[in-house]
PDB file of N, CA and C in Angstrom:
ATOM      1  N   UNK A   1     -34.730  11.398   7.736  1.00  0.00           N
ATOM      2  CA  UNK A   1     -33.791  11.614   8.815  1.00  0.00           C
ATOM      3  C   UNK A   1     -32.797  10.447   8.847  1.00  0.00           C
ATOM      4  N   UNK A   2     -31.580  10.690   9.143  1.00  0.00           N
ATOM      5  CA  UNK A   2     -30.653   9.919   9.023  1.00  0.00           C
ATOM      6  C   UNK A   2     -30.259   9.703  10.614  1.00  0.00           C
ATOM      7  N   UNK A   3     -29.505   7.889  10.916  1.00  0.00           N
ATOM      8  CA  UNK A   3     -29.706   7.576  12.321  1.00  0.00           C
ATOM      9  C   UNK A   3     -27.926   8.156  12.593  1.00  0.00           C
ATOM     10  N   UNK A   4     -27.398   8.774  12.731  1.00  0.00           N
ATOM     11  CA  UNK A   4     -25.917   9.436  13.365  1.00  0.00           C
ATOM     12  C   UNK A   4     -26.036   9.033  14.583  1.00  0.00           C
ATOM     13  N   UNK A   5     -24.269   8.591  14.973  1.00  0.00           N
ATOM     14  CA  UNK A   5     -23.899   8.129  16.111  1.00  0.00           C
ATOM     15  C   UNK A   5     -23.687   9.437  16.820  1.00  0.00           C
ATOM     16  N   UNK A   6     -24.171   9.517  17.621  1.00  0.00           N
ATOM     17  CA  UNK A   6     -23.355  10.955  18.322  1.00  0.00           C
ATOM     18  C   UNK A   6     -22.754   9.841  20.030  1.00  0.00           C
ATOM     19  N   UNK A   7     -21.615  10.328  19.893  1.00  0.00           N
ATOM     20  CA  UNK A   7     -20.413  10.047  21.193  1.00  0.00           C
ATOM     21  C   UNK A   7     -20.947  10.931  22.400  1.00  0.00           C
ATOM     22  N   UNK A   8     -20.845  10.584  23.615  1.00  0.00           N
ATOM     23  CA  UNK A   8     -20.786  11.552  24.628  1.00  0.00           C
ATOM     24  C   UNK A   8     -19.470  12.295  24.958  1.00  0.00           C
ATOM     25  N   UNK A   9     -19.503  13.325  24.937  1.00  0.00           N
ATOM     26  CA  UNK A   9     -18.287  14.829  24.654  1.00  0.00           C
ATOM     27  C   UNK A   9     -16.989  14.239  25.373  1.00  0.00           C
ATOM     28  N   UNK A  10     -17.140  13.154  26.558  1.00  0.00           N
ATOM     29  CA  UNK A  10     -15.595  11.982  26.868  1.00  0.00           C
ATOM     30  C   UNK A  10     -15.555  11.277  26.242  1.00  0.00           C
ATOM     31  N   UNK A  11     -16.321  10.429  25.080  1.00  0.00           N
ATOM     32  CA  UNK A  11     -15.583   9.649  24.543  1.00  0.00           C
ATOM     33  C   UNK A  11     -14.795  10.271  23.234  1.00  0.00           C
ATOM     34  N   UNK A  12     -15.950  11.051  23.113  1.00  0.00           N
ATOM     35  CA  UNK A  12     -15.131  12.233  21.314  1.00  0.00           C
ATOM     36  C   UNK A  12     -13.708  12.867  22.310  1.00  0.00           C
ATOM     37  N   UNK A  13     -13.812  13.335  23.208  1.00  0.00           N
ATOM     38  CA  UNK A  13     -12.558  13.310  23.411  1.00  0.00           C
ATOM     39  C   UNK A  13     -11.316  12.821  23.767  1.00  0.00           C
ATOM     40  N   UNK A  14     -11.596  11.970  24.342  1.00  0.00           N
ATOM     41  CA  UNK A  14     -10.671  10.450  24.086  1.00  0.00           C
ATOM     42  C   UNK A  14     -10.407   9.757  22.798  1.00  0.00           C
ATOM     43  N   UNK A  15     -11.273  10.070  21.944  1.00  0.00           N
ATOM     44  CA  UNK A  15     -11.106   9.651  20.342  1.00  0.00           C
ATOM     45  C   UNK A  15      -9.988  10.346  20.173  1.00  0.00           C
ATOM     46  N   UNK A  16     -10.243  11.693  20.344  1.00  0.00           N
ATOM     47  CA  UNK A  16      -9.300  12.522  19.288  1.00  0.00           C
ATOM     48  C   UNK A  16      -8.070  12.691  19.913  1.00  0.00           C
ATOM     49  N   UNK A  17      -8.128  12.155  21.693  1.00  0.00           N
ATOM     50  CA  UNK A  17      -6.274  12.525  22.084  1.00  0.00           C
ATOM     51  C   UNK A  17      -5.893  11.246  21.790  1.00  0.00           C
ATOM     52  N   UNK A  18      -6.623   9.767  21.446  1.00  0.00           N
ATOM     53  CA  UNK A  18      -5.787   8.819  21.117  1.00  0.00           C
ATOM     54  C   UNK A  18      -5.419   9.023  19.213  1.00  0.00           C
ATOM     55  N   UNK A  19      -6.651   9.378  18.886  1.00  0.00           N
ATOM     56  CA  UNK A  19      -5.799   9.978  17.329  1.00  0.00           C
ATOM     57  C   UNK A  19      -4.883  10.238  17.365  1.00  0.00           C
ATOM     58  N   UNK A  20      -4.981  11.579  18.336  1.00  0.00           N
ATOM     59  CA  UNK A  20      -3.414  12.164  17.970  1.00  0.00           C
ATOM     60  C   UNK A  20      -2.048  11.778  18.629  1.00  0.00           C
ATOM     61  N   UNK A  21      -2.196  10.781  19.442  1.00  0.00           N
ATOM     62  CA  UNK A  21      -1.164   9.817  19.978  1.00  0.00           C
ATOM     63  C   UNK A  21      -0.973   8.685  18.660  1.00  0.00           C
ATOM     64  N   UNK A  22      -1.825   8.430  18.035  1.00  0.00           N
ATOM     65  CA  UNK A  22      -1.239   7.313  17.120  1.00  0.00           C
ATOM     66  C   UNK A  22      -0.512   8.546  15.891  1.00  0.00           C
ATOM     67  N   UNK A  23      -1.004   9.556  15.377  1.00  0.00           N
ATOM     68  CA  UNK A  23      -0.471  10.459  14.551  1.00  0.00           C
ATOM     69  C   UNK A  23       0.902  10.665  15.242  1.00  0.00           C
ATOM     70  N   UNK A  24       0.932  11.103  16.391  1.00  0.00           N
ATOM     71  CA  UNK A  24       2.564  11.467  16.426  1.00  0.00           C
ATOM     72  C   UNK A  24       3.645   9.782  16.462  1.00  0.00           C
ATOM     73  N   UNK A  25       2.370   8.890  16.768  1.00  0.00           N
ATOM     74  CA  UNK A  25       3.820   7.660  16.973  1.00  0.00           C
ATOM     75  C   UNK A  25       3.907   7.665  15.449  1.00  0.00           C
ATOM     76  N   UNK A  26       2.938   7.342  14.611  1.00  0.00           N
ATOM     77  CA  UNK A  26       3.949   7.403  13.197  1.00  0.00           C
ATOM     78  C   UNK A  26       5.043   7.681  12.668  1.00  0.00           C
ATOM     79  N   UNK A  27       4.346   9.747  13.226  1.00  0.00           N
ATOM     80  CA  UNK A  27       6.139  10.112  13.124  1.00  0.00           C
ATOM     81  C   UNK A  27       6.970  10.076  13.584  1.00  0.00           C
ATOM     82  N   UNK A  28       7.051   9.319  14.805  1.00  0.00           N
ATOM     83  CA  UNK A  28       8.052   9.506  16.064  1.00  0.00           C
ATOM     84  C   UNK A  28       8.572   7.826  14.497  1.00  0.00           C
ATOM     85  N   UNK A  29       8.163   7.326  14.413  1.00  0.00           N
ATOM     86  CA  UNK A  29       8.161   5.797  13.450  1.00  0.00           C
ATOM     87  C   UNK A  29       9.394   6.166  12.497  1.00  0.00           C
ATOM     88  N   UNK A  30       8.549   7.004  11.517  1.00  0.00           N
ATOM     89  CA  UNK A  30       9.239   7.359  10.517  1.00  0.00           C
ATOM     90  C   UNK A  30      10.449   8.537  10.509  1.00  0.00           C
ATOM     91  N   UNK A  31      10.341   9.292  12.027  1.00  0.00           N
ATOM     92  CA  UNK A  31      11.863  10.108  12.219  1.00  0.00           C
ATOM     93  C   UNK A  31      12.560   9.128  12.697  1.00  0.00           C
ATOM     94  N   UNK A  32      12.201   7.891  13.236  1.00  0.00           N
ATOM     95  CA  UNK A  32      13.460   6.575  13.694  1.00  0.00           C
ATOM     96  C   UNK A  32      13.839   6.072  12.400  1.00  0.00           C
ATOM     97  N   UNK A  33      12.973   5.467  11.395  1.00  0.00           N
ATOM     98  CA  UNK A  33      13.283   5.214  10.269  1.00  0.00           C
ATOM     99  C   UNK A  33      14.625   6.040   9.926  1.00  0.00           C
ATOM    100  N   UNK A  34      14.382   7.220   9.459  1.00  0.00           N
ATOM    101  CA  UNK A  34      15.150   8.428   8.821  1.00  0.00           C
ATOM    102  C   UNK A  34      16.340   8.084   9.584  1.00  0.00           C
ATOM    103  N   UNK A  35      16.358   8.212  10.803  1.00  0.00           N
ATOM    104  CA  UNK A  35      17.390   8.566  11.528  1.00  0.00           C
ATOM    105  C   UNK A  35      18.674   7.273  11.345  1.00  0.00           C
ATOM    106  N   UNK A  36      17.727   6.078  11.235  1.00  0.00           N
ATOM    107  CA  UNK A  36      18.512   4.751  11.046  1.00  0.00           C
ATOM    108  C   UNK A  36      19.376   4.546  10.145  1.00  0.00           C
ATOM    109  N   UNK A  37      18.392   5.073   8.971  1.00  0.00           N
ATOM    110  CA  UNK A  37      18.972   4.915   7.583  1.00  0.00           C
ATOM    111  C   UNK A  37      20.535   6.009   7.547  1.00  0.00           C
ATOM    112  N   UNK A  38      20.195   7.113   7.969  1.00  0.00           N
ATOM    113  CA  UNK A  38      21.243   7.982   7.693  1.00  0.00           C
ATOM    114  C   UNK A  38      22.357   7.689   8.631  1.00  0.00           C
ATOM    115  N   UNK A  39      22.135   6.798   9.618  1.00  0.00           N
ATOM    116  CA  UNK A  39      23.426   6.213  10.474  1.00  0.00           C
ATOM    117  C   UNK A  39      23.966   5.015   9.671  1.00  0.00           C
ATOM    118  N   UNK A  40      23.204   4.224   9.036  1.00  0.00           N
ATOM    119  CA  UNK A  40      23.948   2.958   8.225  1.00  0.00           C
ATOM    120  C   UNK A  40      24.747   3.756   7.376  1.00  0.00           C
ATOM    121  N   UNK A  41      23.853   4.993   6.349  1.00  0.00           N
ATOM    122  CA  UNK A  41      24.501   5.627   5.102  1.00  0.00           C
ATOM    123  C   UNK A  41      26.218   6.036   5.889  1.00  0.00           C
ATOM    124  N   UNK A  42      26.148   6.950   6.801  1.00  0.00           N
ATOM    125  CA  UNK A  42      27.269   7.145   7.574  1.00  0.00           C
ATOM    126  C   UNK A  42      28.399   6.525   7.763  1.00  0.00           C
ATOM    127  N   UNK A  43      27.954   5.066   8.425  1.00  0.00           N
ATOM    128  CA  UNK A  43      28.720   4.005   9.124  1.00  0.00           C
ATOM    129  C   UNK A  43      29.373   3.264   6.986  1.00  0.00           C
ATOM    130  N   UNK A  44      27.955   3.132   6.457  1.00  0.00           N
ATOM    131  CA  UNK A  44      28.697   2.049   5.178  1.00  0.00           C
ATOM    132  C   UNK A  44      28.079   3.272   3.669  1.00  0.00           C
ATOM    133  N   UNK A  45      29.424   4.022   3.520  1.00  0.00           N
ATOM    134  CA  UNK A  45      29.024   5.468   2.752  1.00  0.00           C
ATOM    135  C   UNK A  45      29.045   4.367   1.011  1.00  0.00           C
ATOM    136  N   UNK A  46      29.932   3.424   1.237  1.00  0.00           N
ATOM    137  CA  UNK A  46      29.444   2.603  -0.442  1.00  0.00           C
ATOM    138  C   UNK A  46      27.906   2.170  -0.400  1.00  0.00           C
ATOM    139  N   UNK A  47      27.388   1.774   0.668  1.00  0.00           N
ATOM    140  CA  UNK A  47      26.215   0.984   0.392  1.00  0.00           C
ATOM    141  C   UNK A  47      24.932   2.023   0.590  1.00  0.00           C
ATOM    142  N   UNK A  48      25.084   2.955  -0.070  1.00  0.00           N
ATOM    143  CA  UNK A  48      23.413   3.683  -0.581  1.00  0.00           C
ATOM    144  C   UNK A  48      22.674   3.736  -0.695  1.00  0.00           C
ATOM    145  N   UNK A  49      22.375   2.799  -1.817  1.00  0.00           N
ATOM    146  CA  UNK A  49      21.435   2.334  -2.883  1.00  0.00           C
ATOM    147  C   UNK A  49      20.971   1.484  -2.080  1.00  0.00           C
ATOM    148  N   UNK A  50      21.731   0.278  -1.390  1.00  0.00           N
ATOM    149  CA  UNK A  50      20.983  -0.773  -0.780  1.00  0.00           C
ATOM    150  C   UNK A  50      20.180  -0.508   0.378  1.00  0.00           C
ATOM    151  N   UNK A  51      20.709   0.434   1.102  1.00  0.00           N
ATOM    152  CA  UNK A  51      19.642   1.183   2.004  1.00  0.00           C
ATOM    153  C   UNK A  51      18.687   1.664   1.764  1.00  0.00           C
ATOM    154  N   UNK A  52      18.512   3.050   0.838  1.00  0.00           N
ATOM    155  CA  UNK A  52      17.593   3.357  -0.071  1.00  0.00           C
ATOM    156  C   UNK A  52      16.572   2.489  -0.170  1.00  0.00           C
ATOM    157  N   UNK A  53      16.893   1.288  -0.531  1.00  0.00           N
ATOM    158  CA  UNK A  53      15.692   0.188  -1.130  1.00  0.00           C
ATOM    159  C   UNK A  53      14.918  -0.348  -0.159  1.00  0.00           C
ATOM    160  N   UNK A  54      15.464  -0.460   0.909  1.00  0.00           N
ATOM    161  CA  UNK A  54      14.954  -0.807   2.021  1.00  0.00           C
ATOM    162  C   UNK A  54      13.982  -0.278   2.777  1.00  0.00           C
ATOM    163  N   UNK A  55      14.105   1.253   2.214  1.00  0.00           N
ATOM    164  CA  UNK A  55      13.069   2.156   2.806  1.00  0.00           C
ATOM    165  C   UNK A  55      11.954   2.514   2.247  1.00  0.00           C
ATOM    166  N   UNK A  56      12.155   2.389   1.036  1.00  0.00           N
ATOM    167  CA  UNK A  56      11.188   2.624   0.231  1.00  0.00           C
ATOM    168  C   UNK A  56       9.101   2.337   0.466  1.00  0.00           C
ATOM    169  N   UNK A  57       9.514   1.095   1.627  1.00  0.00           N
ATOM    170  CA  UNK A  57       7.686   0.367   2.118  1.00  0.00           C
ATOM    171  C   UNK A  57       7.409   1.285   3.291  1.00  0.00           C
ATOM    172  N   UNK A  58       8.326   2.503   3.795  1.00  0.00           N
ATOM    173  CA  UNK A  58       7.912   3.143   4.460  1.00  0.00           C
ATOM    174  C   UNK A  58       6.916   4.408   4.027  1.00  0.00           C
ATOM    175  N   UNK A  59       6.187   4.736   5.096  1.00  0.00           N
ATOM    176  CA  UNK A  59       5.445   6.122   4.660  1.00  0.00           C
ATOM    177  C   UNK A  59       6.338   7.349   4.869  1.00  0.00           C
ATOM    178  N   UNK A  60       6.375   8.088   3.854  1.00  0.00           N
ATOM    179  CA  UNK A  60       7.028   8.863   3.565  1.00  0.00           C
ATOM    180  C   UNK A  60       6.258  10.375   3.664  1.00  0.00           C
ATOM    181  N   UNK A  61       7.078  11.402   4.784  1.00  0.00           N
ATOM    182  CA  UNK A  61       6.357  12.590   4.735  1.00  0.00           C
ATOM    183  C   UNK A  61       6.429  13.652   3.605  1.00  0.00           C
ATOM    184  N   UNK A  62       5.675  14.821   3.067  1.00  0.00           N
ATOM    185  CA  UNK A  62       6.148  15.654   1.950  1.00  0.00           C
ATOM    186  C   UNK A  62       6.836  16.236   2.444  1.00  0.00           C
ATOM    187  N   UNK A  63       7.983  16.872   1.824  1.00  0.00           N
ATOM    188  CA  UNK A  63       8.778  17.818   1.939  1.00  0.00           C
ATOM    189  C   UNK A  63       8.787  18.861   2.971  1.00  0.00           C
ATOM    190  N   UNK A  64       7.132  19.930   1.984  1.00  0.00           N
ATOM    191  CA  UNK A  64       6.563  20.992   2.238  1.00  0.00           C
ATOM    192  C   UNK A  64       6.427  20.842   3.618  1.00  0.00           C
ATOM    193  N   UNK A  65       5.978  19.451   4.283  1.00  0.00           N
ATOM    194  CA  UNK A  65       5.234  19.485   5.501  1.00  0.00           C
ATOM    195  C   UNK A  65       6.205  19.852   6.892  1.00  0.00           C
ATOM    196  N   UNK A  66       5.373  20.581   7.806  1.00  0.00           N
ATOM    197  CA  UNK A  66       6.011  20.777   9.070  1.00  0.00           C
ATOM    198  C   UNK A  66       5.476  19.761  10.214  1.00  0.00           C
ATOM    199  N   UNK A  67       6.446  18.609  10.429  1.00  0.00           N
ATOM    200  CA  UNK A  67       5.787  16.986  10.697  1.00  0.00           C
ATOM    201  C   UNK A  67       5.370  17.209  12.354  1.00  0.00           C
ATOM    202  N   UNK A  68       6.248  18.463  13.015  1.00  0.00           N
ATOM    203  CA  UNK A  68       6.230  18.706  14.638  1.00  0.00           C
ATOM    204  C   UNK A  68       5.504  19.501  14.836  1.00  0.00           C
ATOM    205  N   UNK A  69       5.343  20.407  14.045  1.00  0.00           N
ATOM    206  CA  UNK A  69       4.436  22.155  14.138  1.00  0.00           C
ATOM    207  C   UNK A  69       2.926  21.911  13.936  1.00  0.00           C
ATOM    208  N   UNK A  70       2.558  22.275  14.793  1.00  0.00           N
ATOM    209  CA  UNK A  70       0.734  22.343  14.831  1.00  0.00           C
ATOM    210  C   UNK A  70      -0.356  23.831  14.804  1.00  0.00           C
TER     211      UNK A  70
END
């Protein structure tokens, strides 16, 4: 027999609505990211590349994914 933590049914659920409060700040993170970058690209349309590079240490969502839809 193996010793498993079992949570009482408020704290598992407090686990999982602060999960999913840190899951959406990510993306709330990385749609500010996005949003930043494409206002510099805007504001300085020569400097691209140098933006680009800048973003790169961010987490990046797939494509495919629907980042708001549950």
């Amino acid at each position: 027999m193996t010793n498993r933590v079992s949570y009482a049914p408020q704290d598992f659920q407090k686990m999982c609505k602060q999960a999913e409060r840190d899951h959406e700040s990510k993306k709330l993170v990385v749609l500010m990211a996005r949003v930043k970058r494409q206002i510099a690209e805007r504001e300085n349309p020569g400097r691209i590349g140098e933006t680009s590079s800048t973003d790169s240490g961010l987490m990046r969502l797939p494509s495919r994914s629907a980042p708001f839809e549950r």
